[in-house]
N, C-alpha and C. Protein backbone atom coordinates (compact mmCIF):
# COMPACT_ATOMS: atom_id res chain seq x y z
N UNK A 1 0.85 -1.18 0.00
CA UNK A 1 0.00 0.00 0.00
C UNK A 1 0.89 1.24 0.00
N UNK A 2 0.43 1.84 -0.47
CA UNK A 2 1.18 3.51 -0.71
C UNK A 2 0.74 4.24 0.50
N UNK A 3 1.56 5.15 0.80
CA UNK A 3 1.79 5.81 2.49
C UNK A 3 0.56 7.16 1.44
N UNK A 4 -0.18 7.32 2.25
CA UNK A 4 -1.40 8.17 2.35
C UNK A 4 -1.30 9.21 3.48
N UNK A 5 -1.93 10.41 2.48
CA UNK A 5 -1.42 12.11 3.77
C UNK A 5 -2.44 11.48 4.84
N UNK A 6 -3.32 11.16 4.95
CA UNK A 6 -4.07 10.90 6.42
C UNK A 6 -5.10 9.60 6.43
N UNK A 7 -5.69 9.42 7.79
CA UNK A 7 -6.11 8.11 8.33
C UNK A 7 -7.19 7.97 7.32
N UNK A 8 -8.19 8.80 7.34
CA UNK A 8 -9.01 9.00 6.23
C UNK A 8 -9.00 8.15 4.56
N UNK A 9 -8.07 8.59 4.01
CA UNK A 9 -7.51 8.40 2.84
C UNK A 9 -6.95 6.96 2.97
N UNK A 10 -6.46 6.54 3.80
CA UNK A 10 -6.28 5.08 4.25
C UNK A 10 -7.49 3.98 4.43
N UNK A 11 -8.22 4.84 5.12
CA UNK A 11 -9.54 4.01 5.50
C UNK A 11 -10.29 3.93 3.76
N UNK A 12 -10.27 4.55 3.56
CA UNK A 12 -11.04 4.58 2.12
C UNK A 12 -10.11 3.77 0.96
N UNK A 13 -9.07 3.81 0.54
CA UNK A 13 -8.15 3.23 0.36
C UNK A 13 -8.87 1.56 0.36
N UNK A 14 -8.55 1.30 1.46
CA UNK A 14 -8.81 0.24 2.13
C UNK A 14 -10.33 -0.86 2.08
N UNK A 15 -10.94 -0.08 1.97
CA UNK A 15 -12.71 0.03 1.52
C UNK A 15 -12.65 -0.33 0.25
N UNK A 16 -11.95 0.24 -0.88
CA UNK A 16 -11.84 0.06 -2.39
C UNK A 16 -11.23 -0.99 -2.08
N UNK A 17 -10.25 -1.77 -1.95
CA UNK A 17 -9.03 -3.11 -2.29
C UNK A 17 -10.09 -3.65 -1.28
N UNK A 18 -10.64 -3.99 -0.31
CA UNK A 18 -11.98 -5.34 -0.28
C UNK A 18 -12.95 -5.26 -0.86
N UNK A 19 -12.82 -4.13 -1.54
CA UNK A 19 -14.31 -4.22 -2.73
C UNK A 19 -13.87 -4.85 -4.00
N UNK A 20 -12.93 -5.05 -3.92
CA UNK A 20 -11.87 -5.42 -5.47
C UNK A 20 -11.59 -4.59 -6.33
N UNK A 21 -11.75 -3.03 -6.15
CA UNK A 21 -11.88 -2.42 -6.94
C UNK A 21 -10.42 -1.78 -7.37
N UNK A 22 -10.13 -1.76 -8.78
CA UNK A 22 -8.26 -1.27 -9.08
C UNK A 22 -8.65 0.13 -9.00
N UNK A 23 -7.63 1.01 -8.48
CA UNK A 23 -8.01 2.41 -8.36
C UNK A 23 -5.72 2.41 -8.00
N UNK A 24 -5.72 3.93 -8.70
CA UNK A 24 -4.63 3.85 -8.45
C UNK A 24 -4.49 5.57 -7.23
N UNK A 25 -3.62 5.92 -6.32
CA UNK A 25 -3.66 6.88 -5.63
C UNK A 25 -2.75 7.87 -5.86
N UNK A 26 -3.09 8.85 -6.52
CA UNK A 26 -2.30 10.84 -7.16
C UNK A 26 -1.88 10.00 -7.78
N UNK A 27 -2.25 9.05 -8.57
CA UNK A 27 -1.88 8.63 -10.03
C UNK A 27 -1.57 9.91 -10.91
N UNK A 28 -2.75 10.77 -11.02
CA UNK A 28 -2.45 11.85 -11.78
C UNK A 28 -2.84 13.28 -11.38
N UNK A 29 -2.18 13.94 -12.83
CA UNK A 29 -1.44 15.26 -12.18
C UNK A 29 -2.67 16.50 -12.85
N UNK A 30 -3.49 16.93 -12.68
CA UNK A 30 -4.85 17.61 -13.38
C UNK A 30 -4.41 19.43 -13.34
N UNK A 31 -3.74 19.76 -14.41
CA UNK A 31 -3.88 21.34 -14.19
C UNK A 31 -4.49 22.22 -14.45
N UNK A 32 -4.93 23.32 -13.60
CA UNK A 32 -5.98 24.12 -13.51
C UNK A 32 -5.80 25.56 -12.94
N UNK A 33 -6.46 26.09 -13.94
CA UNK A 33 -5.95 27.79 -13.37
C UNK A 33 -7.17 28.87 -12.75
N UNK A 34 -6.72 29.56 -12.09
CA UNK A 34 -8.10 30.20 -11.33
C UNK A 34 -8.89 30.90 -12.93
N UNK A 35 -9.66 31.20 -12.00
CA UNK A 35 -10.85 31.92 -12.68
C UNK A 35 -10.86 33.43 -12.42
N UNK A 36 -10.17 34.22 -12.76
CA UNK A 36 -10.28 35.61 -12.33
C UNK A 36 -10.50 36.55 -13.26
N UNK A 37 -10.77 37.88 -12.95
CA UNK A 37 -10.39 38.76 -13.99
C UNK A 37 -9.27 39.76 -13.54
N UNK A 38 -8.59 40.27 -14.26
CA UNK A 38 -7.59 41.44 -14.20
C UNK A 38 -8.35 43.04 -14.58
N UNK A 39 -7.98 43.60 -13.78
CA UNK A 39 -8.04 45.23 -14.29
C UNK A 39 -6.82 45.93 -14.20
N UNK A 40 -6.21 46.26 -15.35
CA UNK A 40 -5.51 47.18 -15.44
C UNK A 40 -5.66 48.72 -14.73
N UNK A 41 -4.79 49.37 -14.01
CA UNK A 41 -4.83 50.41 -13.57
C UNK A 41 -5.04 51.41 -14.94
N UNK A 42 -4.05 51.73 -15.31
CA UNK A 42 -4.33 52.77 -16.87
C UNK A 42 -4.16 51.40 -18.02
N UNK A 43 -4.61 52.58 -19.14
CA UNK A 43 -4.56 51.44 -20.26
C UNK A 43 -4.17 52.54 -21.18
N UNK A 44 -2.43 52.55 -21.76
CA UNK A 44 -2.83 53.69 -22.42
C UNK A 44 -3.21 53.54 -23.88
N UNK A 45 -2.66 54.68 -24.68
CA UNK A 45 -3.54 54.46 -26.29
C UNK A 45 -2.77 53.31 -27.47
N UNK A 46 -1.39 53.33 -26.69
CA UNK A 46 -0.41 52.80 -27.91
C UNK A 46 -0.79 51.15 -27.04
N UNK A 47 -1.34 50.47 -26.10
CA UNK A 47 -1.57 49.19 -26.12
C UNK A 47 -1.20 48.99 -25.05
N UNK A 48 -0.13 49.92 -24.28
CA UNK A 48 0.56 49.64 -22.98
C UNK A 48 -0.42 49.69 -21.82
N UNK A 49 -0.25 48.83 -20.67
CA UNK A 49 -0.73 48.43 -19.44
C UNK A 49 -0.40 48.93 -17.78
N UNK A 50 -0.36 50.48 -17.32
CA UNK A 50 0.21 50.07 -16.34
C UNK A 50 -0.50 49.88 -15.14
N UNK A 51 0.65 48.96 -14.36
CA UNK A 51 0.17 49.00 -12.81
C UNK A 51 0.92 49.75 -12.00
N UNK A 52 -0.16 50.57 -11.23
CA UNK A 52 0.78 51.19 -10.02
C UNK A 52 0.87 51.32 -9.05
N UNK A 53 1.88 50.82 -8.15
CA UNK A 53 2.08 49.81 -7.17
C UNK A 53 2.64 50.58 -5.92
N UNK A 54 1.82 50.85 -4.79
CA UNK A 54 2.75 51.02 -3.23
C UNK A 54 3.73 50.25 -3.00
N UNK A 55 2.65 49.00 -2.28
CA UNK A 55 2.63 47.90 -2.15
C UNK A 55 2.82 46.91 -2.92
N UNK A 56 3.74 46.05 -3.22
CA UNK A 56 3.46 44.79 -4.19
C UNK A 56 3.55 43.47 -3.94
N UNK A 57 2.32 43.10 -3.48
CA UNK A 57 2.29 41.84 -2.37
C UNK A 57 2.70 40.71 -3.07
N UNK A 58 3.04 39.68 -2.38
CA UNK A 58 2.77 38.45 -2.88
C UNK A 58 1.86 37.58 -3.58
N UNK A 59 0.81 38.24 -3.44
CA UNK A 59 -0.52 37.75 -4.02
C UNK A 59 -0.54 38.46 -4.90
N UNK A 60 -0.24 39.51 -5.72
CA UNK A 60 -0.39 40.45 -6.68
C UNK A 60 1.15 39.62 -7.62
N UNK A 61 2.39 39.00 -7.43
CA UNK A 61 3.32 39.20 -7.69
C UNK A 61 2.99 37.44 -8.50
N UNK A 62 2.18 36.85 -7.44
CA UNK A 62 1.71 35.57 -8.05
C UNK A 62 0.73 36.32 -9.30
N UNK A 63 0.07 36.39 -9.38
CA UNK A 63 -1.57 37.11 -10.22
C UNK A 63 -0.68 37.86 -11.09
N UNK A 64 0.25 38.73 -11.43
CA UNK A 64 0.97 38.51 -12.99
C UNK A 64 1.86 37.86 -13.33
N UNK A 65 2.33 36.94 -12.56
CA UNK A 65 3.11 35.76 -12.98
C UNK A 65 2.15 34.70 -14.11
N UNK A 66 0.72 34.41 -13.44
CA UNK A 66 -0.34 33.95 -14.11
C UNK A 66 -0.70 34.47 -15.48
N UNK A 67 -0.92 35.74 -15.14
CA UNK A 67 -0.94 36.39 -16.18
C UNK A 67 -0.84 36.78 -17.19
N UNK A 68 0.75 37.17 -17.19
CA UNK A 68 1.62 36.73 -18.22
C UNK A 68 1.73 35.49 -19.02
N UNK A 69 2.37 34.37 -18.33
CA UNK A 69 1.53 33.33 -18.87
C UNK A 69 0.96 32.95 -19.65
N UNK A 70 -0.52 33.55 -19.20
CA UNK A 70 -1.80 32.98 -19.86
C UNK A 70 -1.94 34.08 -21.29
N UNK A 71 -0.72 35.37 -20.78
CA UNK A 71 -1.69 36.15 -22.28
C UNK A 71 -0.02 36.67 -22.19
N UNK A 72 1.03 36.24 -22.85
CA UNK A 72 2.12 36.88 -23.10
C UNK A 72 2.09 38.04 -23.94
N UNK A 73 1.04 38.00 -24.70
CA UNK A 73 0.68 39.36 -25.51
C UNK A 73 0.45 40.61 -25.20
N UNK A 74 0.17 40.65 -23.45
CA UNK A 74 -0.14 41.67 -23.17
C UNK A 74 1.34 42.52 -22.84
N UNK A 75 1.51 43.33 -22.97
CA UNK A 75 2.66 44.06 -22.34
C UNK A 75 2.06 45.43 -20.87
N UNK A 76 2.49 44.63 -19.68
CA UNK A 76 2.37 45.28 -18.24
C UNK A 76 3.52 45.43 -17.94
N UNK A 77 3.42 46.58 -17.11
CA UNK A 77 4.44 47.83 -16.92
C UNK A 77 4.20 48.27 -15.72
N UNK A 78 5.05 48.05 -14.67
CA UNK A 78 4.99 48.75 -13.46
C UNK A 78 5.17 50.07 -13.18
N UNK A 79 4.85 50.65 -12.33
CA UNK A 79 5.14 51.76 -11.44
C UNK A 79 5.21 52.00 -9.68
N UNK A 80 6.31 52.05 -9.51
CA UNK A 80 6.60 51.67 -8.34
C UNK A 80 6.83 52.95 -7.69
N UNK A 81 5.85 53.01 -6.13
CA UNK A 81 6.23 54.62 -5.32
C UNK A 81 7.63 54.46 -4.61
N UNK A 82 8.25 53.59 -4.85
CA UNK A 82 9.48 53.14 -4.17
C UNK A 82 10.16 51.37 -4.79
N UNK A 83 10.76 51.33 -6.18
CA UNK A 83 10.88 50.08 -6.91
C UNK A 83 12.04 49.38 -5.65
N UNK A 84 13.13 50.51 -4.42
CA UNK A 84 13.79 49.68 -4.05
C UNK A 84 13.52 49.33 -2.73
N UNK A 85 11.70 49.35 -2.42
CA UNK A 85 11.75 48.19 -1.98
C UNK A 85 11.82 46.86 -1.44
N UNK A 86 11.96 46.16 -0.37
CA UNK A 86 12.00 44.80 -0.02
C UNK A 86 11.11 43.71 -0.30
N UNK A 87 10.67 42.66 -1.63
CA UNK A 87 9.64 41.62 -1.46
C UNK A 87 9.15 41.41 0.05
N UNK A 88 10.16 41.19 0.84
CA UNK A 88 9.32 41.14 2.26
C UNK A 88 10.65 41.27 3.46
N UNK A 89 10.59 41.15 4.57
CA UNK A 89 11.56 42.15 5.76
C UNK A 89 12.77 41.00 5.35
N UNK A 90 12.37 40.07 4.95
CA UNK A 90 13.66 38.74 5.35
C UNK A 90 14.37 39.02 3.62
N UNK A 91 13.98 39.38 2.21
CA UNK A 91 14.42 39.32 1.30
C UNK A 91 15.03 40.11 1.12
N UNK A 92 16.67 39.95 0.27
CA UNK A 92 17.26 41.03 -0.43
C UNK A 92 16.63 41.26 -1.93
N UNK A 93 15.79 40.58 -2.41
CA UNK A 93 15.18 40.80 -3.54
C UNK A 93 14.23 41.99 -3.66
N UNK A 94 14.61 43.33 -4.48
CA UNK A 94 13.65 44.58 -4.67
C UNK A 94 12.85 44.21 -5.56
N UNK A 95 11.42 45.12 -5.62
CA UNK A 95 10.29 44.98 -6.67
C UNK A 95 10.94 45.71 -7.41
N UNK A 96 11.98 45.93 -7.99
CA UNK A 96 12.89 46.39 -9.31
C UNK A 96 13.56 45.18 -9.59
N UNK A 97 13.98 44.20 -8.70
CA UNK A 97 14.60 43.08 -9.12
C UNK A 97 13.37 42.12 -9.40
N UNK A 98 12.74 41.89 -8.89
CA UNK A 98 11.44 41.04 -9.05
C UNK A 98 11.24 41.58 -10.72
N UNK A 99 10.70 42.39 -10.86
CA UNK A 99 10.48 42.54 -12.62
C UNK A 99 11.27 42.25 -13.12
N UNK A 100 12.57 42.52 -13.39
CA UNK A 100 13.65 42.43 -14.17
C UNK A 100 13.69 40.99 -14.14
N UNK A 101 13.92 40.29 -12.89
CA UNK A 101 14.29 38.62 -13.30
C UNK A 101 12.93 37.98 -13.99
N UNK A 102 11.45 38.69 -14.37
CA UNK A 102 10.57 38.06 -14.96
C UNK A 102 10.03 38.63 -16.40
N UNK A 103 11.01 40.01 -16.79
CA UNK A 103 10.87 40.41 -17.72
C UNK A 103 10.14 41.40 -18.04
N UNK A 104 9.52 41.78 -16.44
CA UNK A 104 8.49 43.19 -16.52
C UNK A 104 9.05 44.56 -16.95
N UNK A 105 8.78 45.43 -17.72
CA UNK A 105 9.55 47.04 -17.56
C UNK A 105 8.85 47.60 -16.16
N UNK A 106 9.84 48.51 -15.32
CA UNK A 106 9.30 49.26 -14.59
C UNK A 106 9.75 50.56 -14.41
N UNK A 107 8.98 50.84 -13.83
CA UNK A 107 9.51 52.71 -13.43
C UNK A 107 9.08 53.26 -12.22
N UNK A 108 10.07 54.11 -11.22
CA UNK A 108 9.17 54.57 -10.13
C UNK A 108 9.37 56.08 -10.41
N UNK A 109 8.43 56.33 -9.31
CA UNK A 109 7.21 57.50 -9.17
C UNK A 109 6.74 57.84 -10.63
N UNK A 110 6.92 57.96 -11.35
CA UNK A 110 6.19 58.72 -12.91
C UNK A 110 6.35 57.89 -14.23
N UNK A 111 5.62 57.96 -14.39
CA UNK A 111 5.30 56.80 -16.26
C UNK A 111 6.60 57.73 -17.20
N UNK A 112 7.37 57.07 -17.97
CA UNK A 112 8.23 57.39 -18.47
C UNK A 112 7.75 57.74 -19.86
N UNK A 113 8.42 59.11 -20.66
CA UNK A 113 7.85 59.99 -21.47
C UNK A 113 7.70 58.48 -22.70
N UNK A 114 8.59 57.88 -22.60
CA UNK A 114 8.90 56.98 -23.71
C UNK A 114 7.69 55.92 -23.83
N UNK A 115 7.33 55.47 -22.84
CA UNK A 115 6.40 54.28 -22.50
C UNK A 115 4.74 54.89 -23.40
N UNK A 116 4.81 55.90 -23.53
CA UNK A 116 3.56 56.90 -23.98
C UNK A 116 3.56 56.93 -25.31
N UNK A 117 4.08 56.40 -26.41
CA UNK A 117 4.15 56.56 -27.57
C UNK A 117 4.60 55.23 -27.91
C-alpha cells in the first residue's frame, strides 16, 4: 500500500481493495488555473498596461506571474512609489529586481515619457 497524507484516505483506500476495486492513488497530475479577472490600472492608447504599485504583495506578484503566462501578448508595466523596496523584511530581492528577473519594464514614481508613444 502507498503511504497516504491521512487516516481518512487510508480508510477509504482500504474500503476500495476489499471491494476489489483497481483504483490507483495521485496517479495523476490535473492542471488548472483560477478563474479571475484582471483590471488594469491605466490602459494607455499605444496598447501599454500600467500597474501602479505602493505595495506589491505576494498575491499580486503571483496574479501577474499567471498572467503573463496565460496572455504573453499583453505588455504590463509597473510603477513603483518606491521600486527599491523589499519583497518582504527577510528578502534582499527589490520589486525592481522582481520585474527584471521576470521580464516586466518598470519605473518609479512617474510613467516614463517613452512608454507613452
Amino acid at each position: 500500500m502507498p503511504k497516504f497524507r491521512s487516516n481518512f484516505e487510508r480508510t477509504l483506500a482500504l474500503d476500495l481493495k476489499r471491494s476489489g476495486v483497481t483504483f490507483g492513488y495521485e496517479t495523476q497530475r490535473i492542471d488548472y488555473q483560477k478563474s479571475h479577472f484582471y483590471t488594469p490600472d491605466f490602459v494607455i492608447g499605444n496598447g501599454v498596461l500600467i500597474e501602479a504599485k505602493g505595495r506589491f504583495l505576494s498575491s499580486d506578484r503571483g496574479k501577474h506571474l499567471l498572467i503573463q503566462k496565460q496572455h504573453p501578448e499583453l505588455d504590463i508595466r509597473f510603477v513603483f512609489m518606491n521600486a527599491r523596496n523589499k519583497l518582504n523584511k527577510r528578502s534582499r530581492t527589490t520589486y525592481a529586481d522582481w520585474c527584471d528577473r521576470h521580464g516586466f519594464l518598470w519605473s518609479e514614481m512617474k510613467i516614463p515619457t517613452e512608454w507613452l508613444t
